[in-house]
Structures are given as C-alpha cells and as structure tokens.
C-alpha atoms as a PDB file:
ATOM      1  CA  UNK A   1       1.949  -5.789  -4.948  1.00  0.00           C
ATOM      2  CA  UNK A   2       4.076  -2.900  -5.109  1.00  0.00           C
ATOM      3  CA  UNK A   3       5.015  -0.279  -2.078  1.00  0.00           C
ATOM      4  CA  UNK A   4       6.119   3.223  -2.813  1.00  0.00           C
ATOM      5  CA  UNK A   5       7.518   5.378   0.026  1.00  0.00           C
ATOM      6  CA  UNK A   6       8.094   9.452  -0.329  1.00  0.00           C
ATOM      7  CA  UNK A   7      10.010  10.408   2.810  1.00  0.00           C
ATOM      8  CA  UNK A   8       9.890  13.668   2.109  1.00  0.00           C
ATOM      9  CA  UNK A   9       5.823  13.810   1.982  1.00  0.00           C
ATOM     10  CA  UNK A  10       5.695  11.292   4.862  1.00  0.00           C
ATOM     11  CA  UNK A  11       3.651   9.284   3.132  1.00  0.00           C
ATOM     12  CA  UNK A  12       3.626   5.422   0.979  1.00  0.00           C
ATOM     13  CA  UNK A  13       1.140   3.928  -1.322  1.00  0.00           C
ATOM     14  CA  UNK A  14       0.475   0.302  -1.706  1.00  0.00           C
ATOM     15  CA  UNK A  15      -1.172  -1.127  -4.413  1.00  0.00           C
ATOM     16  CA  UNK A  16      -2.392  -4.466  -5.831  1.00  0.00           C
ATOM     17  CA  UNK A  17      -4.036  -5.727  -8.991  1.00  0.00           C
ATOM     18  CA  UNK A  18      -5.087  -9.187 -10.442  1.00  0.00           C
ATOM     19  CA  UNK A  19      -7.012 -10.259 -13.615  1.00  0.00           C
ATOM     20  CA  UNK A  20     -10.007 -12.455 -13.312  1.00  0.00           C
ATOM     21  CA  UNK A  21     -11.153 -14.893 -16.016  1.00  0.00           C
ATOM     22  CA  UNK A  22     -14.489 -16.033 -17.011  1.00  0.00           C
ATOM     23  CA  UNK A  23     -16.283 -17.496 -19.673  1.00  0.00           C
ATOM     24  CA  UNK A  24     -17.546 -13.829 -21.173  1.00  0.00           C
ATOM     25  CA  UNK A  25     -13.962 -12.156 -20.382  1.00  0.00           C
ATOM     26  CA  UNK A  26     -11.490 -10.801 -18.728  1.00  0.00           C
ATOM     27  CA  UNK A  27     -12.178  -8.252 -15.639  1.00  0.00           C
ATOM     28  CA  UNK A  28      -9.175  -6.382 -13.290  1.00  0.00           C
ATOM     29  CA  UNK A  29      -9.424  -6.110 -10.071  1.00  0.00           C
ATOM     30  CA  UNK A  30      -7.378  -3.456  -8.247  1.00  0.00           C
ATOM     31  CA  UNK A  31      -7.200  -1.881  -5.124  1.00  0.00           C
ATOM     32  CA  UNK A  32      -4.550   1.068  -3.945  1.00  0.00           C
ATOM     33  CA  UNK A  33      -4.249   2.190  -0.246  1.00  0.00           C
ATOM     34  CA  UNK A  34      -2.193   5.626   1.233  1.00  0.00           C
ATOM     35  CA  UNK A  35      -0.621   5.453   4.117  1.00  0.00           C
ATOM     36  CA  UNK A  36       1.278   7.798   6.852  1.00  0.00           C
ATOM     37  CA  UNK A  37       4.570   7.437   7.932  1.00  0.00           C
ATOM     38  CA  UNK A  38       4.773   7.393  11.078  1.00  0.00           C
ATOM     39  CA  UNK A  39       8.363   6.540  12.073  1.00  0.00           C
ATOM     40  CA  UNK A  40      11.508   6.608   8.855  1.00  0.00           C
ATOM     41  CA  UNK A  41      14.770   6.292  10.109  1.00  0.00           C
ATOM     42  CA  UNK A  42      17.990   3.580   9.216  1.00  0.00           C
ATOM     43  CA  UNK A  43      16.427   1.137  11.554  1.00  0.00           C
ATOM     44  CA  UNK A  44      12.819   0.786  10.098  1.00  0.00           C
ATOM     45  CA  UNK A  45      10.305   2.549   8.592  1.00  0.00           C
ATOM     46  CA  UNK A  46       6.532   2.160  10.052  1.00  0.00           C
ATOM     47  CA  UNK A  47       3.228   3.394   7.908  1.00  0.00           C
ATOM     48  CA  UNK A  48       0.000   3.552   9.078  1.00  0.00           C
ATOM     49  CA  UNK A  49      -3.683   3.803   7.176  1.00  0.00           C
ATOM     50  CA  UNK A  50      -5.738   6.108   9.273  1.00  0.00           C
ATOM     51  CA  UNK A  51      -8.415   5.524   6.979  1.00  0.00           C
ATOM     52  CA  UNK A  52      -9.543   1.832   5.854  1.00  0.00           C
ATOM     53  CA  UNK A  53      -9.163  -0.912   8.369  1.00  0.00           C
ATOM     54  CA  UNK A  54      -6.416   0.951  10.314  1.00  0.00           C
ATOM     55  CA  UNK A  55      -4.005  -1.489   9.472  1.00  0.00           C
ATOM     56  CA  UNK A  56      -0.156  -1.103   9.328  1.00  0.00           C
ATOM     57  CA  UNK A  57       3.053  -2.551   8.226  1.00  0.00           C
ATOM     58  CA  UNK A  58       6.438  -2.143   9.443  1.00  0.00           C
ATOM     59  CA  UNK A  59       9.991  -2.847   6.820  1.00  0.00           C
ATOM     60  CA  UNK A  60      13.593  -3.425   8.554  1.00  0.00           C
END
C-alpha cells in the first residue's frame, strides 16, 4: 500500500495491489481510492473519501 498526498490540490490517493495464483495463472488485483484533505498542518494531516465507504485516516 502506498499513500500519496498533494497539499497543494488538497487531495491524497491510496492505492493497493496483490497478485493471485491459481492453477491456470496469475491474476492482479488492485484497487486505488482519492481522498480530500480535510485538515494539513505540522500536527497531522486528516483525508477523507466522500465517495466509497466514507472512510478516513488520520497521520501524526
């Protein structure tokens, strides 16, 4: 999983990939999710997906 944060755009995308294996091959499973920042300042930085499952995450 990887998080990228633009403060500029107010925005940070997270995104997340594995590879599944089976008898017949190989298939990748990925998923990437866009969030808004909602507070960025030298204490934390909150982001918020006002889309999906309106979940959130906060870093210190």
């Amino acid at each position: 999983m990887e998080i990228i944060c633009n403060r500029e755009r107010q925005t940070c995308l997270d995104a997340y990939a594995s590879l599944l294996y089976h008898d017949t091959g190989e298939d990748l499973a990925a998923q990437a999710f866009d969030y808004e920042v909602t507070t960025w300042n030298d204490q934390r930085l909150v982001a918020i997906d006002r889309t999906a499952w309106a979940s959130a995450w906060t870093a210190f």
